[in-house]
C-alpha atoms as a PDB file:
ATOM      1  CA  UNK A   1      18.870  45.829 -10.490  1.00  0.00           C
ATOM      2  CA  UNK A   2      21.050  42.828  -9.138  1.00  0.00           C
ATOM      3  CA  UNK A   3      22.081  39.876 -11.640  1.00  0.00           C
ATOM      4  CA  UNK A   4      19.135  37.400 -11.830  1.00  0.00           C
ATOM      5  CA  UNK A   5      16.209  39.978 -10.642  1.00  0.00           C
ATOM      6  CA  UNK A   6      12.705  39.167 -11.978  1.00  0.00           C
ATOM      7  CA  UNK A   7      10.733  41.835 -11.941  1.00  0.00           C
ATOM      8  CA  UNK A   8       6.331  40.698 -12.286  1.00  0.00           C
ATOM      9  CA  UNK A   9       4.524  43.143 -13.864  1.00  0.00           C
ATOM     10  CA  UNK A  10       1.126  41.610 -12.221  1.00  0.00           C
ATOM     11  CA  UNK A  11       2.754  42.315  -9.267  1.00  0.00           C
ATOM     12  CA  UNK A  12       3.683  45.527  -9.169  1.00  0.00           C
ATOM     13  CA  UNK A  13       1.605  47.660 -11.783  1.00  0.00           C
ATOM     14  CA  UNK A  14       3.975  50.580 -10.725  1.00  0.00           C
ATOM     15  CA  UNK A  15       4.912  52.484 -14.220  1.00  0.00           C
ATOM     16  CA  UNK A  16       0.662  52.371 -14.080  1.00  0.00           C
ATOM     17  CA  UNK A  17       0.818  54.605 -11.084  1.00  0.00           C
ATOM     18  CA  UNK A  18       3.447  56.612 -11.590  1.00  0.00           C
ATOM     19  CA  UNK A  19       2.607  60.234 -13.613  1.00  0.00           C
ATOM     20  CA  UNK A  20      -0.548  61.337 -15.290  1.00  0.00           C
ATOM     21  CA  UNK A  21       1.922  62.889 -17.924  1.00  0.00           C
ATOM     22  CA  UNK A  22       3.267  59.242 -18.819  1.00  0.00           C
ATOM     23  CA  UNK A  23       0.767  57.131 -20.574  1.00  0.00           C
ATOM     24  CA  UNK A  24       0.775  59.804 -23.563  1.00  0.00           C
ATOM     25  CA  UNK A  25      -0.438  58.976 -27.159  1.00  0.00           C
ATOM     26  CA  UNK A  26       2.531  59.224 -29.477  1.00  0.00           C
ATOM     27  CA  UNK A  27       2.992  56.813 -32.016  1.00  0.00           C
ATOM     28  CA  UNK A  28      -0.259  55.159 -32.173  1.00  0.00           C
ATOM     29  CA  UNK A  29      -2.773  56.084 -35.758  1.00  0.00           C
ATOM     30  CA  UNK A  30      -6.247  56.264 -35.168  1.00  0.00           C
ATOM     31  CA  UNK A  31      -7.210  52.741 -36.141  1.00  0.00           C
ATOM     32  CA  UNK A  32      -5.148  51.874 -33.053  1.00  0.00           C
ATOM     33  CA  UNK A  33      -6.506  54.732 -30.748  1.00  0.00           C
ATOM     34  CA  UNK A  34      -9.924  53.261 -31.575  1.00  0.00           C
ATOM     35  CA  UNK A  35      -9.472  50.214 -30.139  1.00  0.00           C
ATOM     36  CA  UNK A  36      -9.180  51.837 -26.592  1.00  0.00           C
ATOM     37  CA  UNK A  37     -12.545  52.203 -24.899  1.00  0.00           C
ATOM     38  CA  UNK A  38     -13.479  55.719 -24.872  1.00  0.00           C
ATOM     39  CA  UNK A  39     -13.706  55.341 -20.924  1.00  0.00           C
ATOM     40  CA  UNK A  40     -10.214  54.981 -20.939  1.00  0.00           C
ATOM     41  CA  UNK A  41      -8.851  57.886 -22.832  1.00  0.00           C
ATOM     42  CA  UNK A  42      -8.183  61.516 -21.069  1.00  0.00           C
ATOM     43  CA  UNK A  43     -10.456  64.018 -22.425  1.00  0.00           C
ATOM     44  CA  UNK A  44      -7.995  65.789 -24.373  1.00  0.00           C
ATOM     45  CA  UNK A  45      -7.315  62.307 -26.455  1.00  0.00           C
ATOM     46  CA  UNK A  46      -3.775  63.529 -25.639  1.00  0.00           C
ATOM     47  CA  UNK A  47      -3.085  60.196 -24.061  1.00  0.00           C
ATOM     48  CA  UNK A  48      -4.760  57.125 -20.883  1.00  0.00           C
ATOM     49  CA  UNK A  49      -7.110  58.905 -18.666  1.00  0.00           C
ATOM     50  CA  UNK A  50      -5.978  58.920 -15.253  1.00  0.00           C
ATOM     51  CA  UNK A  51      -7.210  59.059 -11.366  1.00  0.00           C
ATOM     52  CA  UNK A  52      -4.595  60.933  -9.760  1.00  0.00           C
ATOM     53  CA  UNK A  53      -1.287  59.242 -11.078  1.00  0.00           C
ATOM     54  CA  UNK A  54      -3.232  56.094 -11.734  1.00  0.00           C
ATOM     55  CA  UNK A  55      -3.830  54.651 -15.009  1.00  0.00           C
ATOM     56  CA  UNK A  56      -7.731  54.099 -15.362  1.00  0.00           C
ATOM     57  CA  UNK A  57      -7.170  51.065 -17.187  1.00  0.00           C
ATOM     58  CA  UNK A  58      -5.065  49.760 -14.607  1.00  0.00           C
ATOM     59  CA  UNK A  59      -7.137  47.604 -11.588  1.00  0.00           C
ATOM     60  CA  UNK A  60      -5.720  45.838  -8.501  1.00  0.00           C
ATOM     61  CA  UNK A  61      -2.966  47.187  -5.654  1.00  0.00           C
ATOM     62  CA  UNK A  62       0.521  48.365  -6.536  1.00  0.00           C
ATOM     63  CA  UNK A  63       3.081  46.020  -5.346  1.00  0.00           C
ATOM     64  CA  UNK A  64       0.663  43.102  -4.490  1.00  0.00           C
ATOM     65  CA  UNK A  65      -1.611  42.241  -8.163  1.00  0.00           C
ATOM     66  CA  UNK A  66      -2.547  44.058 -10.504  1.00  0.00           C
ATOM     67  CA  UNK A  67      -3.735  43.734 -14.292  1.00  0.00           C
ATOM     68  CA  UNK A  68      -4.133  46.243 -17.613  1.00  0.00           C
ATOM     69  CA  UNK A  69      -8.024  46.324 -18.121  1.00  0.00           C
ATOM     70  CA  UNK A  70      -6.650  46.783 -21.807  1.00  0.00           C
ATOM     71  CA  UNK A  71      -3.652  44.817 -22.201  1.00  0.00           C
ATOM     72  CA  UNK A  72      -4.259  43.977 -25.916  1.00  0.00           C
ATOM     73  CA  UNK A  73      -4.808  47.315 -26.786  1.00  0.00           C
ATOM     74  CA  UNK A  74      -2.818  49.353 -24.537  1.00  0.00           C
ATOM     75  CA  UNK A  75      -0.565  52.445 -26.209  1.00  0.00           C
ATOM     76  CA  UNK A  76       2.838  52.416 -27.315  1.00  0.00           C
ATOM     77  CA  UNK A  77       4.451  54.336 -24.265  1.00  0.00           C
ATOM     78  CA  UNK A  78       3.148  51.099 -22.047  1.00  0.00           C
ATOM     79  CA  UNK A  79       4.259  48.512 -24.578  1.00  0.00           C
ATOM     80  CA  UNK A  80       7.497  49.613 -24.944  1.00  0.00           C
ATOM     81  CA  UNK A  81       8.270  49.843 -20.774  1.00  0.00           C
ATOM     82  CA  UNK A  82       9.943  46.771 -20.122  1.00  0.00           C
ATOM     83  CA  UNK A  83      10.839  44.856 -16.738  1.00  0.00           C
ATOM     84  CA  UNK A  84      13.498  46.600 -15.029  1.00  0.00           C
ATOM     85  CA  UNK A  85      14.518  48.971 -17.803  1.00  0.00           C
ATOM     86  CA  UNK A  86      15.362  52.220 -16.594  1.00  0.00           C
ATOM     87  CA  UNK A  87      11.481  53.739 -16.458  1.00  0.00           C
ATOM     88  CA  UNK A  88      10.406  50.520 -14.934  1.00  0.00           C
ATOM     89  CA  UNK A  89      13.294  51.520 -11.420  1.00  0.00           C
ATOM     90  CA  UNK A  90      11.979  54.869 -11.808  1.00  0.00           C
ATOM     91  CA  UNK A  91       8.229  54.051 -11.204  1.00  0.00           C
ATOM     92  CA  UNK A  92       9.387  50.743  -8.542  1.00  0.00           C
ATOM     93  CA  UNK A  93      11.387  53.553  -6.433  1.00  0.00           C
ATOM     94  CA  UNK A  94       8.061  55.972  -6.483  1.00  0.00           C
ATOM     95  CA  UNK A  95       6.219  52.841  -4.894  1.00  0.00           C
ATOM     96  CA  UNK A  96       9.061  51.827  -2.626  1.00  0.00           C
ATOM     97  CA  UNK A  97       9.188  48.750  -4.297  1.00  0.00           C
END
């Protein structure tokens, strides 16, 4: 990342796009896991149900707009990815971005 970089997460959506085995449930009780649509979650509750790589919660294109169809409720492993921290590269470099 070079000094001054702003990374927009409604512009890239990449770490929403990136494994199937990322957006696990870890830390989240089940007054929080209840809060997520049941559409949403992978059929082993194990974590965010996905197409592919894709987040199911996620909508728009990678690297043009996109948008968390659950934002306020979304789990801990998504919450705590942050704007160019190390996952966030990771994820950009998957998506050439």
């Amino acid at each position: 990342m070079e000094a001054g970089e702003i990374f927009d997460c409604q512009s890239c959506g990449a770490c929403c796009c990136y494994s199937s085995q990322w957006p696990r449930f870890s830390t989240e009780d089940d007054a929080q896991l209840a809060l997520i649509p049941a559409k949403f979650v992978a059929s082993d509750e194990s974590g965010m149900r996905c197409i592919g790589v894709r987040c199911s919660a996620l909508t728009g294109e990678i690297g043009k707009t996109t948008a968390c169809g659950i934002y306020a409720v979304r789990p801990e492993v998504c919450r705590s990815c942050m704007p160019g921290d190390p996952e966030c590269l990771m994820a950009r470099r998957a998506h050439n971005l």
